[in-house]
Protein backbone atom coordinates (compact mmCIF):
# COMPACT_ATOMS: atom_id res chain seq x y z
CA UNK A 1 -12.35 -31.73 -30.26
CA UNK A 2 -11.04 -30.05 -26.89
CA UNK A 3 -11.81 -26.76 -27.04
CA UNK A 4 -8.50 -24.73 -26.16
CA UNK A 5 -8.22 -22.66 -23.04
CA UNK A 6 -5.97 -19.55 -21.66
CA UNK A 7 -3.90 -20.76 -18.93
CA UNK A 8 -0.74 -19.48 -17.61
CA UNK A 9 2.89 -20.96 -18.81
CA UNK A 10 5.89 -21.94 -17.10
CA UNK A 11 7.12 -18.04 -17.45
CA UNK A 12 4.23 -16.04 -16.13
CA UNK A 13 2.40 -15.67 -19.92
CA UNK A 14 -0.56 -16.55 -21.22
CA UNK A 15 -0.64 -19.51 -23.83
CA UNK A 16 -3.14 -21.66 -25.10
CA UNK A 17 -3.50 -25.72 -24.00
CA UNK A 18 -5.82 -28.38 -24.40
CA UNK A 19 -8.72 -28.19 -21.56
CA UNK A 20 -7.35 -31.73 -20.39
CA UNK A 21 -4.80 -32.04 -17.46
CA UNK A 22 -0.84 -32.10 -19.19
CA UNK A 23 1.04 -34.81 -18.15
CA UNK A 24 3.68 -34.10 -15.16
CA UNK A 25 6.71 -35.00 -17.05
CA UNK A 26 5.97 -33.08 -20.09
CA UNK A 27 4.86 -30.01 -18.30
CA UNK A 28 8.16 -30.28 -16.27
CA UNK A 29 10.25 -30.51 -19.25
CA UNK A 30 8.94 -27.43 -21.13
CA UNK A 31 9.19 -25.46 -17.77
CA UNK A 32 13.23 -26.35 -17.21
CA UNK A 33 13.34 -25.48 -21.13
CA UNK A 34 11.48 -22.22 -20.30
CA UNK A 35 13.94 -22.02 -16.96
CA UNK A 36 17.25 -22.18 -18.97
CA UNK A 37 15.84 -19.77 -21.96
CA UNK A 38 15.16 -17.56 -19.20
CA UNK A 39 18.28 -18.06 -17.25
CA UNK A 40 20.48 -17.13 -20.72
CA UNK A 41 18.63 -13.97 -21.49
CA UNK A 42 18.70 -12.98 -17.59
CA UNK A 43 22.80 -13.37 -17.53
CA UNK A 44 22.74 -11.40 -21.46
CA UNK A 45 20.53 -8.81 -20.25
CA UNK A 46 22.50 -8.63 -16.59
CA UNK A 47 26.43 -9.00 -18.63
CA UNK A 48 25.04 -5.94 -21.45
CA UNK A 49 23.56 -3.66 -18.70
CA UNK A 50 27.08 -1.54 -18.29
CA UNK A 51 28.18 -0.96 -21.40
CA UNK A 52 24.27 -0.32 -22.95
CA UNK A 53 24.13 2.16 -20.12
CA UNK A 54 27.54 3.55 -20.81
CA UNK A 55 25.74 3.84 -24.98
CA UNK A 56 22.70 5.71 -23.73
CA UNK A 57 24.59 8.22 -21.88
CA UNK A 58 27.55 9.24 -24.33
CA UNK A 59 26.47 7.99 -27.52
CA UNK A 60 22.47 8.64 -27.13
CA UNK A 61 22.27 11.59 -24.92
CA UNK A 62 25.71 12.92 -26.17
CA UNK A 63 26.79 13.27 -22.33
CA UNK A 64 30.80 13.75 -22.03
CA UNK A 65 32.60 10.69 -20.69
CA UNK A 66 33.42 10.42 -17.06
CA UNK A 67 31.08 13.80 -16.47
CA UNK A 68 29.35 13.64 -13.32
CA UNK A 69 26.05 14.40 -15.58
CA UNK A 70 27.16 11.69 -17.56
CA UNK A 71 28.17 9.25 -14.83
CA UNK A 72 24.74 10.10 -13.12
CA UNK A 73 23.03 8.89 -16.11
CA UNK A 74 25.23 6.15 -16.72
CA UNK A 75 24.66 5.17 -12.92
CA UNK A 76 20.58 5.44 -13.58
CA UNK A 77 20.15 2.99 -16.21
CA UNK A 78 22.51 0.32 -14.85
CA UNK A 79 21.25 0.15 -11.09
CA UNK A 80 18.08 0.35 -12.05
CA UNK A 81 18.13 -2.70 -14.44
CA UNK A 82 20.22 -4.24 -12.37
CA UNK A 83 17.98 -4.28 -9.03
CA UNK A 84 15.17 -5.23 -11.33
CA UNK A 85 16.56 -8.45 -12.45
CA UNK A 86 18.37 -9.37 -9.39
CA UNK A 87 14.49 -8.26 -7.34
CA UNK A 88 12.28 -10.62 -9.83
CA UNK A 89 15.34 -13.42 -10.12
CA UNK A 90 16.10 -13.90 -6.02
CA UNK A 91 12.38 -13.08 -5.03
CA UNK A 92 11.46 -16.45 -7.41
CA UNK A 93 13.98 -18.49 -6.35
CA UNK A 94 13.33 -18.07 -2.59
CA UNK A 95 9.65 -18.18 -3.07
CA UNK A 96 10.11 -21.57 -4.89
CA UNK A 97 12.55 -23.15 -2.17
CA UNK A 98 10.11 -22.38 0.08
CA UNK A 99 7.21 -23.63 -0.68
CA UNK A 100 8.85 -26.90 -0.22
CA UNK A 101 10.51 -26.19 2.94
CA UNK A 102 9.48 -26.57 6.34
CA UNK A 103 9.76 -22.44 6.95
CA UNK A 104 8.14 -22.88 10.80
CA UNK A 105 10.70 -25.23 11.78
CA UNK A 106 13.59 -23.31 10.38
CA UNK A 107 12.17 -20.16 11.91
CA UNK A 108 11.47 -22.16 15.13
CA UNK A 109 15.66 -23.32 15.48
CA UNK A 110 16.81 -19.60 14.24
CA UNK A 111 14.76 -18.03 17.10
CA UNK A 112 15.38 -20.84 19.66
CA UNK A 113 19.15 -21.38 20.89
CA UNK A 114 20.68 -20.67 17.61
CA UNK A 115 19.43 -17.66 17.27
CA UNK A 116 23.08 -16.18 18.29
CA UNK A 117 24.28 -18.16 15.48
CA UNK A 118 21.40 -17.14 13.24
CA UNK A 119 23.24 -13.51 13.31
CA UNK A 120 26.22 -14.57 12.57
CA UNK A 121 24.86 -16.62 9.69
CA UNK A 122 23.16 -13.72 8.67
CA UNK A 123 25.88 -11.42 8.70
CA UNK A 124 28.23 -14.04 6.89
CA UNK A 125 26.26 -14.44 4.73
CA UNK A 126 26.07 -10.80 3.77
CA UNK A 127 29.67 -10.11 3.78
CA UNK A 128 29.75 -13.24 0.40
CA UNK A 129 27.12 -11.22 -1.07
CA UNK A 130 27.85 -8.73 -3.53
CA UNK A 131 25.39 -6.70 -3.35
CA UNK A 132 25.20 -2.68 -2.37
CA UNK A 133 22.56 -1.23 -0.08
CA UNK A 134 19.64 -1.26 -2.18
CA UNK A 135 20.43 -4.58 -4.44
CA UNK A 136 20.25 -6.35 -1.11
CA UNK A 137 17.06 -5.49 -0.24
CA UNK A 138 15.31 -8.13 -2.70
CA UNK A 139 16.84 -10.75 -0.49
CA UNK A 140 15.79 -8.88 2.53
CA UNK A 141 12.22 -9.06 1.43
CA UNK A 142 12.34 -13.10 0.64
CA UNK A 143 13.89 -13.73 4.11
CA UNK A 144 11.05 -11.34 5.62
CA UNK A 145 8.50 -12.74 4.35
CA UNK A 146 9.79 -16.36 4.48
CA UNK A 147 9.37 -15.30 8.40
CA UNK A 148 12.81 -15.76 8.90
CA UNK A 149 13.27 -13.76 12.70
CA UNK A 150 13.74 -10.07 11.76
CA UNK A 151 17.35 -9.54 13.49
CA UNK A 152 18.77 -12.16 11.24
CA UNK A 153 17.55 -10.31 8.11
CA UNK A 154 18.29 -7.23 9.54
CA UNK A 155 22.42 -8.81 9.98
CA UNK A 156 22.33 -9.56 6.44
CA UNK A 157 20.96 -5.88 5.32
CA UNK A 158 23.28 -4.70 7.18
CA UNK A 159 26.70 -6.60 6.56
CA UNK A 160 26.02 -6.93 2.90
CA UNK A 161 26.27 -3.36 1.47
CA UNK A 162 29.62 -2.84 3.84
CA UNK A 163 31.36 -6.25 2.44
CA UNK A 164 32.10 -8.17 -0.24
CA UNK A 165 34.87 -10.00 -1.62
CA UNK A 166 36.25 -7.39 -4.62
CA UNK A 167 36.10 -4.97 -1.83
CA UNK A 168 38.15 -6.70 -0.11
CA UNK A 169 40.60 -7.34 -2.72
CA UNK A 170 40.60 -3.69 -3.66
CA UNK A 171 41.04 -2.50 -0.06
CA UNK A 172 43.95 -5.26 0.42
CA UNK A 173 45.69 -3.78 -2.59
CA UNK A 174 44.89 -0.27 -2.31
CA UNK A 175 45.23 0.40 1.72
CA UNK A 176 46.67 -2.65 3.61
CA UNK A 177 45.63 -5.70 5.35
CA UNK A 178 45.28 -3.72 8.50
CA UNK A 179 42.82 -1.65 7.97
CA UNK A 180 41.18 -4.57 5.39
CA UNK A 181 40.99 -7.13 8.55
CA UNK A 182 39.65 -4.03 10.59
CA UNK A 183 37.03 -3.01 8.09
CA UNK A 184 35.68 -6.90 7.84
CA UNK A 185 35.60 -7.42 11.61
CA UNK A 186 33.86 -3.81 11.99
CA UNK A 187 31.34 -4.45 8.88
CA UNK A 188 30.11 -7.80 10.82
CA UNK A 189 30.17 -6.91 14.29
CA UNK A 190 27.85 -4.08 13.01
CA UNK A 191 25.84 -6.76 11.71
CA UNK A 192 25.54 -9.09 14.21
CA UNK A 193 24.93 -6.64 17.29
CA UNK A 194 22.65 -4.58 15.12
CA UNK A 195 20.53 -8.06 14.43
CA UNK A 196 20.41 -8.64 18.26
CA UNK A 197 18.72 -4.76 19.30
CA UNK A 198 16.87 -5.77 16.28
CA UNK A 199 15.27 -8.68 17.66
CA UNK A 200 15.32 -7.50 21.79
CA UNK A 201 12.93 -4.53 20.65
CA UNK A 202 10.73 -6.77 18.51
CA UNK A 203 11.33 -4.59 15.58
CA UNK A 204 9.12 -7.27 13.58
CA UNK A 205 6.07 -5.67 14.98
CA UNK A 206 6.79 -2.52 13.12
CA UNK A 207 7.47 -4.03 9.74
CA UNK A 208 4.88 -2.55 6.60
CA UNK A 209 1.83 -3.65 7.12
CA UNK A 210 1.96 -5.32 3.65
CA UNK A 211 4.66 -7.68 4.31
CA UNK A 212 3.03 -8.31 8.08
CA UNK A 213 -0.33 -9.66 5.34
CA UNK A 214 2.30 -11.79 3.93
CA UNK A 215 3.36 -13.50 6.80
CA UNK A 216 0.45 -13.59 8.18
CA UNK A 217 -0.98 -15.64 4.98
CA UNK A 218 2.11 -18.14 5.52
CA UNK A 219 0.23 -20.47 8.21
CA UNK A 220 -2.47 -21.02 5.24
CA UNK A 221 0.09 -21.25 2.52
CA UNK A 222 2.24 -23.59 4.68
CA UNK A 223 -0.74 -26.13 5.87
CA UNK A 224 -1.79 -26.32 1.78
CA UNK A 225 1.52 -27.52 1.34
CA UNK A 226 1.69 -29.38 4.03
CA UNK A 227 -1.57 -31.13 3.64
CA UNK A 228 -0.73 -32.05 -0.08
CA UNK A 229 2.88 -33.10 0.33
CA UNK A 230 1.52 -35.81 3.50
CA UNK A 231 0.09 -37.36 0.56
CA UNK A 232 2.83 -36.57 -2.42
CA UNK A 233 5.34 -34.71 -3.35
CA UNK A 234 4.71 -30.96 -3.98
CA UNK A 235 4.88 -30.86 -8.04
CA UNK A 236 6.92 -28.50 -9.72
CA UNK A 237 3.84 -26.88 -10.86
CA UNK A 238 3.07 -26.19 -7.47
CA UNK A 239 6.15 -24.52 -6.92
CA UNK A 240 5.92 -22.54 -9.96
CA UNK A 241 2.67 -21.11 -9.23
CA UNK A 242 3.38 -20.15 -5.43
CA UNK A 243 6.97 -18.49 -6.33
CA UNK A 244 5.28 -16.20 -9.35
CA UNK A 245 1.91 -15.37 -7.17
CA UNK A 246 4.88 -13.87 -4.63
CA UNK A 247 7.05 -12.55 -7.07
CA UNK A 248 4.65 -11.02 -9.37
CA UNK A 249 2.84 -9.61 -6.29
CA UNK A 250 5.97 -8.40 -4.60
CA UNK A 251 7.64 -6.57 -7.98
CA UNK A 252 3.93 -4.71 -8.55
CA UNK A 253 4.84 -2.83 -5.27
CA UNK A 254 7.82 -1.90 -4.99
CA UNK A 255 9.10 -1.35 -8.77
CA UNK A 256 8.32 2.27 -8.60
CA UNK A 257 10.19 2.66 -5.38
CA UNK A 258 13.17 1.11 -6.86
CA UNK A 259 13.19 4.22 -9.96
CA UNK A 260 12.12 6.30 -7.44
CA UNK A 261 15.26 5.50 -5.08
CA UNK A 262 17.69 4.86 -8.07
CA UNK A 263 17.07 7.94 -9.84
CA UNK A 264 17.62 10.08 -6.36
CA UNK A 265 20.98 8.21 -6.09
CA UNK A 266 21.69 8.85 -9.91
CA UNK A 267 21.54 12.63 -9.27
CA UNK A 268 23.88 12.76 -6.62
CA UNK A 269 26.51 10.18 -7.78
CA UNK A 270 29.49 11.38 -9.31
CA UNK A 271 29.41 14.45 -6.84
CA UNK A 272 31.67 13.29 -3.63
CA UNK A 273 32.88 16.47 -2.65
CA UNK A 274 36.10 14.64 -1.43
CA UNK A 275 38.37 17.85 -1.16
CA UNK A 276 35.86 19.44 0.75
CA UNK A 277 35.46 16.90 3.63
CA UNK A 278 39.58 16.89 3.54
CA UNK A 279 39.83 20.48 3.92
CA UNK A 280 37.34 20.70 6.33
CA UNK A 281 37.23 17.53 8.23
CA UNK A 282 41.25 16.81 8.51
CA UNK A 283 41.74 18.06 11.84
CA UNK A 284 39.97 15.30 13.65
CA UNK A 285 37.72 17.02 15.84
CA UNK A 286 35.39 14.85 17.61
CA UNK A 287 32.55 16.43 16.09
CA UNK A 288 34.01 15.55 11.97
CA UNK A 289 32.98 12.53 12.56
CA UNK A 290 29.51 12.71 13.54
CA UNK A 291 28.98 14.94 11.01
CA UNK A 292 30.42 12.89 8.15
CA UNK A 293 28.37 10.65 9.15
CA UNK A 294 25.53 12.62 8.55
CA UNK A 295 27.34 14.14 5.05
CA UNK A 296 27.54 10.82 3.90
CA UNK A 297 23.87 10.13 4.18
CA UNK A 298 22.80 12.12 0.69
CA UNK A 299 25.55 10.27 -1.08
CA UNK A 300 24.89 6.60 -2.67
CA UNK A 301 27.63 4.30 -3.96
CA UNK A 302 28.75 0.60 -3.83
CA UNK A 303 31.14 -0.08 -1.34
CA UNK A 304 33.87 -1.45 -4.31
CA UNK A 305 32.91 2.48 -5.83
CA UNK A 306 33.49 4.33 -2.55
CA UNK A 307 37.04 2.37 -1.95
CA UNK A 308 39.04 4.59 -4.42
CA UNK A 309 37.18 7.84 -2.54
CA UNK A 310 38.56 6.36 0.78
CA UNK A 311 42.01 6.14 -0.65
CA UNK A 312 41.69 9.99 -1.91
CA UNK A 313 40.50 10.76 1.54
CA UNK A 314 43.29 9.04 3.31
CA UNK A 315 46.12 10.96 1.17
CA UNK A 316 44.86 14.51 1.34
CA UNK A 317 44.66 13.63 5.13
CA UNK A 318 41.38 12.92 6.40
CA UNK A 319 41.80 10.78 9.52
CA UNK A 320 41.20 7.47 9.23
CA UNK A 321 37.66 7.14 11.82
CA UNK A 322 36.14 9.71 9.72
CA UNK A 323 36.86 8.46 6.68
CA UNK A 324 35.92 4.99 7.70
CA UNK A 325 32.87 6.57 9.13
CA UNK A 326 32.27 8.65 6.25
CA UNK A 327 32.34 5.94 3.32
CA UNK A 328 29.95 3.33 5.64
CA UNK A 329 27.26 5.98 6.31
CA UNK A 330 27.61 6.56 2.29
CA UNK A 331 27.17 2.77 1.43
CA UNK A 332 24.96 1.72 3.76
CA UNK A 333 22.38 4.68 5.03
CA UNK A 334 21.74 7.10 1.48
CA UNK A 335 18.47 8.56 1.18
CA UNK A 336 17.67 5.73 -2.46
CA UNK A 337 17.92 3.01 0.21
CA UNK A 338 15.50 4.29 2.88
CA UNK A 339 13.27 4.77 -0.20
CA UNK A 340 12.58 1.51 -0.88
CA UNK A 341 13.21 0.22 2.87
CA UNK A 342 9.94 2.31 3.44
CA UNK A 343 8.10 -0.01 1.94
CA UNK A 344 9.35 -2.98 4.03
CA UNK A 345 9.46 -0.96 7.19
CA UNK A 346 7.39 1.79 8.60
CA UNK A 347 8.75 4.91 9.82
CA UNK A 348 9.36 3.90 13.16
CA UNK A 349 11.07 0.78 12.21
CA UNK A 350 12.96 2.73 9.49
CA UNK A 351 14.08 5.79 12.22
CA UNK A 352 15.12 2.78 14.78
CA UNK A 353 17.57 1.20 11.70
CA UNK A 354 19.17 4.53 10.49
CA UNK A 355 19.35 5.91 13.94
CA UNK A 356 21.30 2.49 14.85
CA UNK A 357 23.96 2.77 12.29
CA UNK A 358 24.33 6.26 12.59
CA UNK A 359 25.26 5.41 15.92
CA UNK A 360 27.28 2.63 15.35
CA UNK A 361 29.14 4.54 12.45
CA UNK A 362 29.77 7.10 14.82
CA UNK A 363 31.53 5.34 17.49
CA UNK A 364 33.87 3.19 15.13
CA UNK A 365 35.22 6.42 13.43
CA UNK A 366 36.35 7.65 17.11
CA UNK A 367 37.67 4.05 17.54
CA UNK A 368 39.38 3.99 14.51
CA UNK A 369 40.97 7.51 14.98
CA UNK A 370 41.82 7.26 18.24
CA UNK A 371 44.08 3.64 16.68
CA UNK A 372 44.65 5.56 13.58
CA UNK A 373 48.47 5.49 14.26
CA UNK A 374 48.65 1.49 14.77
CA UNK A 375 46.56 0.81 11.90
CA UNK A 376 48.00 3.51 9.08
């Protein structure tokens, strides 16, 4: 009799099989079983995340309802689960499409003459995302370390927190299609001219050392591949094991960051000070907007959460470039994102990114309230 031996399963676990080689097909059947298992408990766990968060702060820790201590908590529990799911679920399912695809020739036509439509691909892509700053940067990480050129990532991180389609519909509906149509065409340019500085200061060379390993290790990855699929077709074992080596590898480094980053965010949401930045701010001085920008950075929120605080703004009479500049600084620099960015990026890359949209924040709110009258 075979003697039974520990190998890994479809799902990352150990389990016991017969020393002898499975056959393809039946291996393959138990892992899309294991796939779709794992698929339905992802979307339960992902659809029960609000209102089990919602349970643990009123009903567990007996927090009152729409408190900002409650909220906070509230705001903890769901963000947190939800990056972790969306970090192990995306890292996977880019790690797996890659290790059939041809990543040097992809990255070879994004940095050759469609590079300028690599950023706009990038930023697109970013604005159909819904993601907020830090749920975003799980696809950040596949593209990085799929090689991907580092300006067309950096589109994406930065057009995806700003836009996204409920936002859009709740912006439409609660402020106009003027200032909805601005917002959008603001929110990409960002992107896409932030992508190009991105990639004319080869900000690559300053990513974390850890993900420079990474792609470093792709050549050898990629000639494996290569070498085996010039005979056959790369199995879906294959693909298995390369996508959970990268996402089991990835999620052991940065989980901690994510808490870390969540829980910072956690104890400041629920706080906007939103009468104080109208009572103080509402003249329009060139210097409110500046420093909004700079109040904003403390804060975290989504940019569908911030939308009702920009509508607040707006009728207590905050001008319309500071509040514009105001909310993006909120949703797109807070201190829980550069948390986890810092592992990605070192400091310097990091102090190049924030100074950039601080910038860039900047000179759209004296845009915008210098057109405030055409727009409102």
């Amino acid at each position: 009799m075979t003697k039974p031996t520990e190998q890994q399963c479809c799902c990352g676990t150990s389990c016991l099989k017969n020393s002898t080689t499975e056959p393809a097909r039946n291996w393959n059947i138990r892992y899309a079983l294991c796939v779709a298992a794992l698929a339905l408990l992802w979307w339960l766990a992902y659809s029960a995340m609000q209102p089990a968060a919602h349970w643990l702060a009123v009903s567990l820790f007996g927090l009152t309802p729409g408190s900002p201590a409650a909220e906070s908590v509230e705001f903890f529990f769901y963000d947190t689960a939800k990056i972790l799911l969306l970090l192990v679920s995306l890292i996977y399912a880019i790690a797996w499409a890659r290790a059939g695809l041809n990543v040097e020739r992809v990255r070879d036509y994004l940095s050759g003459k469609a590079r300028g439509l690599g950023y706009f691909l990038g930023s697109a892509f970013g604005a159909v995302t819904p993601f907020c700053s830090c749920s975003s940067i799980p696809l950040f990480l596949g593209f990085t370390t799929a090689n991907i050129p580092v300006g067309i990532t950096m589109a994406f991180l930065i057009t995806s927190p700003l836009i996204n389609e409920l936002a859009v519909v709740l912006l439409w509906g609660l402020l106009g299609w003027k200032i909805t149509v601005a917002y959008v065409i603001v929110g990409m340019v960002a992107g896409i001219i932030g992508g190009f500085l991105m990639d004319a200061i080869k900000a690559e060379r300053w990513l974390h050392p850890a993900i420079l390993e990474a792609i470093a290790s792709m050549p050898a990855q990629s000639a494996v591949i290569t070498a085996s699929s010039s005979a056959r077709k790369i199995s879906v074992r294959e693909r298995h094991n390369f996508a959970w080596t990268e996402t089991s590898s990835i999620f052991r480094r940065v989980w901690k960051w994510v808490i870390i980053g969540v829980a910072l965010g956690a104890g400041l949401h629920g706080f906007v000070p939103d009468n104080w930045f109208a009572q103080n701010l509402g003249a329009g001085e060139w210097w409110s907007v500046p420093l909004s920008v700079l109040l904003g950075i403390p804060l975290y929120s989504s940019v569908t959460g911030i939308i009702p605080v920009m509508e607040s703004l707006l009728g207590k009479g905050l001008p319309i470039g500071t509040t514009l500049a105001f909310c993006m600084s909120t949703v797109v620099v807070s201190l829980p994102e550069m948390v986890m960015l810092r592992q990605v990026m070192t400091v310097r890359l990091l102090a190049v990114f924030v100074g950039y949209l601080l910038v860039m924040f900047t000179l759209v709110g004296w845009l915008f309230n210098m057109l405030g009258s055409v727009l409102i």
